[in-house]
C-alpha atoms as a PDB file:
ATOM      1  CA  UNK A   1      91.427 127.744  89.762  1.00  0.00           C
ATOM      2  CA  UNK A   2      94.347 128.000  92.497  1.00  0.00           C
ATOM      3  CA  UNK A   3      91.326 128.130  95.212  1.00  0.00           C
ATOM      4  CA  UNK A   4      89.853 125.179  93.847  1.00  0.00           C
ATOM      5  CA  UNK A   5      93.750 123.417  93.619  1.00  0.00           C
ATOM      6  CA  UNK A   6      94.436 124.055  97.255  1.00  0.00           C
ATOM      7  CA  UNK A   7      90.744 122.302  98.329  1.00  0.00           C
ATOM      8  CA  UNK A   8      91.719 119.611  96.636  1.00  0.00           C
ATOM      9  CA  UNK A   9      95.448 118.973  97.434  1.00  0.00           C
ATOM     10  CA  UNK A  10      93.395 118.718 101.278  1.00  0.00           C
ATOM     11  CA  UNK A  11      91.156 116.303 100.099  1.00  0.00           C
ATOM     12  CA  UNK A  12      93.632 114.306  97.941  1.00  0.00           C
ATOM     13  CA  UNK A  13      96.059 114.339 101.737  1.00  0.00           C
ATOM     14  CA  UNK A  14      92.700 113.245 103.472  1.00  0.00           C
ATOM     15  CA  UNK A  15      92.313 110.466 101.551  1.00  0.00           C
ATOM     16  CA  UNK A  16      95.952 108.969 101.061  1.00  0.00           C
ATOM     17  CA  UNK A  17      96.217 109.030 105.029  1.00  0.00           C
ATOM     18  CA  UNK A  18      92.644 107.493 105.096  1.00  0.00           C
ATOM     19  CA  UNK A  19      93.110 104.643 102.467  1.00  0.00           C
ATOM     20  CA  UNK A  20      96.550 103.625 104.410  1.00  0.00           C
ATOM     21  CA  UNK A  21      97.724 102.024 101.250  1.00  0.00           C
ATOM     22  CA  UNK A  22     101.461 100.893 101.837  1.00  0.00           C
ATOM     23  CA  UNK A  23     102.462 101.153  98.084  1.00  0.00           C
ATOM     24  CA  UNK A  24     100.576 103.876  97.992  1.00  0.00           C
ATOM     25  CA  UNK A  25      97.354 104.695  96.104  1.00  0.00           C
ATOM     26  CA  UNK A  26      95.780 104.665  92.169  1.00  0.00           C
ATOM     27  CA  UNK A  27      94.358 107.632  90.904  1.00  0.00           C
ATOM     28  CA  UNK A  28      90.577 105.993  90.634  1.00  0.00           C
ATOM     29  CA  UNK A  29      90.777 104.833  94.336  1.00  0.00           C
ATOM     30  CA  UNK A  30      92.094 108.691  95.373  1.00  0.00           C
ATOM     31  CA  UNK A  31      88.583 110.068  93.516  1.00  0.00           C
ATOM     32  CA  UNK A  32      86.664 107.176  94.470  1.00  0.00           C
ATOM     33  CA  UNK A  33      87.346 107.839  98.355  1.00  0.00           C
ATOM     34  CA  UNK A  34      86.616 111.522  97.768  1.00  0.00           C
ATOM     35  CA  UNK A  35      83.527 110.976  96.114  1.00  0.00           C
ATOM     36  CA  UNK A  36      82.123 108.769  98.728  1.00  0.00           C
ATOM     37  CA  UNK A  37      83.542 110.311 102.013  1.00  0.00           C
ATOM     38  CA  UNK A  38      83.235 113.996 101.363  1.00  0.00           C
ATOM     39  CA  UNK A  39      80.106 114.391  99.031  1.00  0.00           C
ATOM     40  CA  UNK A  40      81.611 116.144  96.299  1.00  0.00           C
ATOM     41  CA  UNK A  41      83.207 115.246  92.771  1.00  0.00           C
ATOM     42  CA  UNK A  42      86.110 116.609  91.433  1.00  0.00           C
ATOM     43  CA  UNK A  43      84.780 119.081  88.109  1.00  0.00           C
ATOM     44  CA  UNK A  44      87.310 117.835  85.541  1.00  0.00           C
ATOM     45  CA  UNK A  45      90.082 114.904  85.764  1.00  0.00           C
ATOM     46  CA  UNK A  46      92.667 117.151  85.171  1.00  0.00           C
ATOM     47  CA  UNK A  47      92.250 118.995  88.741  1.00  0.00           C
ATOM     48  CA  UNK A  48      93.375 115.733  90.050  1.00  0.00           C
ATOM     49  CA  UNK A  49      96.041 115.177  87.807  1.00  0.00           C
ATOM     50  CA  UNK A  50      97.127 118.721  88.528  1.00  0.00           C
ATOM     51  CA  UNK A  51      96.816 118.628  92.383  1.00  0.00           C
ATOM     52  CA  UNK A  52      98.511 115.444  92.584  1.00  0.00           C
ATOM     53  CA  UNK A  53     101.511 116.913  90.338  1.00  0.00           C
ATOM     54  CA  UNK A  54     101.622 120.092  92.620  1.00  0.00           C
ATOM     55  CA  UNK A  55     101.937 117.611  95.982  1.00  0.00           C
ATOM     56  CA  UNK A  56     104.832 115.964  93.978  1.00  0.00           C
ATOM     57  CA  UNK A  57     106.263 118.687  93.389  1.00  0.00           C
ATOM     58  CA  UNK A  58     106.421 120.663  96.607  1.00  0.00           C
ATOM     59  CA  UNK A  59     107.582 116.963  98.414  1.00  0.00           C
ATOM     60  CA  UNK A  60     104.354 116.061  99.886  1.00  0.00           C
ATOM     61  CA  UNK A  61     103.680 113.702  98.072  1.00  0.00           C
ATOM     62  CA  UNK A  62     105.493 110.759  96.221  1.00  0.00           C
ATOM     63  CA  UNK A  63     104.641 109.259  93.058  1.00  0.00           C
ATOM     64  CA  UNK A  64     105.270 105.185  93.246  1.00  0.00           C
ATOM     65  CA  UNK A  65     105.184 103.871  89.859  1.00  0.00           C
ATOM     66  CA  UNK A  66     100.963 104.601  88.709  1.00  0.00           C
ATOM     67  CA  UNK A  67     100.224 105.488  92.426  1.00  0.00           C
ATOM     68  CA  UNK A  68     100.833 107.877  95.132  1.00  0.00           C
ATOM     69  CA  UNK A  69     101.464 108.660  99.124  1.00  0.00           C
ATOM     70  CA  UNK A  70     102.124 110.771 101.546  1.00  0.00           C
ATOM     71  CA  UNK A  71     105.586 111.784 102.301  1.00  0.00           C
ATOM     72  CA  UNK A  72     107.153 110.685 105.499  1.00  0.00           C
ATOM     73  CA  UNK A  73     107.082 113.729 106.603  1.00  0.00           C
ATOM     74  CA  UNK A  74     103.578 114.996 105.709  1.00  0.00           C
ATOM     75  CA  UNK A  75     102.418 111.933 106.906  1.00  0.00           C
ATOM     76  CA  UNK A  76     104.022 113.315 110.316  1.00  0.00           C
ATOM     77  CA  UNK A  77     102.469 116.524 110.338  1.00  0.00           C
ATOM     78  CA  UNK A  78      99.120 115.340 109.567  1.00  0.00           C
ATOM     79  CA  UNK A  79      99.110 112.811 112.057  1.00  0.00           C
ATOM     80  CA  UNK A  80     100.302 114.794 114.549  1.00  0.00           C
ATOM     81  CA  UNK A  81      98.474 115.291 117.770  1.00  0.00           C
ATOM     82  CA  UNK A  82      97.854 119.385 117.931  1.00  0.00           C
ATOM     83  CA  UNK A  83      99.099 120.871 120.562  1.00  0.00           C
ATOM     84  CA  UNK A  84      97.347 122.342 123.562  1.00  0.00           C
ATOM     85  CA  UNK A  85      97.765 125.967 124.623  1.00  0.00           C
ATOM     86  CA  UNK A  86      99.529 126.305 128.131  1.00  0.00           C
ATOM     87  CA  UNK A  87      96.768 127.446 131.104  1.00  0.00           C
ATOM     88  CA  UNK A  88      97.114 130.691 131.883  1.00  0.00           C
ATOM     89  CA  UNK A  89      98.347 131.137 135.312  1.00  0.00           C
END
């Protein structure tokens, strides 16, 4: 179950930065998004529920009244550029 958690705490991040919602966004958008973008369905409502707790809870995440985003900083880190190796010289 803690493999399966971690997948979806990705996908729940992939779609709060991809739904852009200011005031953040409802649970039935969240699995809505991930239903249609990534081609799979979440096996029980309560892996939601859970992931979205667990993001709360470690400060990625922040609950706004029935709805959620992304922390300022998560937001930061996922939108990030990566950064490129130095050339070897």
């Amino acid at each position: 179950v803690a493999i399966l958690m971690v997948g979806v705490c990705v996908l729940v991040k992939d779609a709060l930065l991809a739904l852009k919602d200011r005031t953040g966004s409802s649970l039935p958008a969240i699995k809505k998004w991930i239903e249609a973008n990534n081609k799979k369905t979440i096996p029980a409502p309560h892996v939601l529920r859970a992931a979205l707790k667990k993001g709360v809870e470690s400060g990625e995440l922040v609950k706004v009244k029935a709805s959620y985003k992304l922390s300022p900083e998560a937001k930061k880190k996922l939108t990030a550029p990566p950064k490129k190796k130095a050339a070897p010289k």
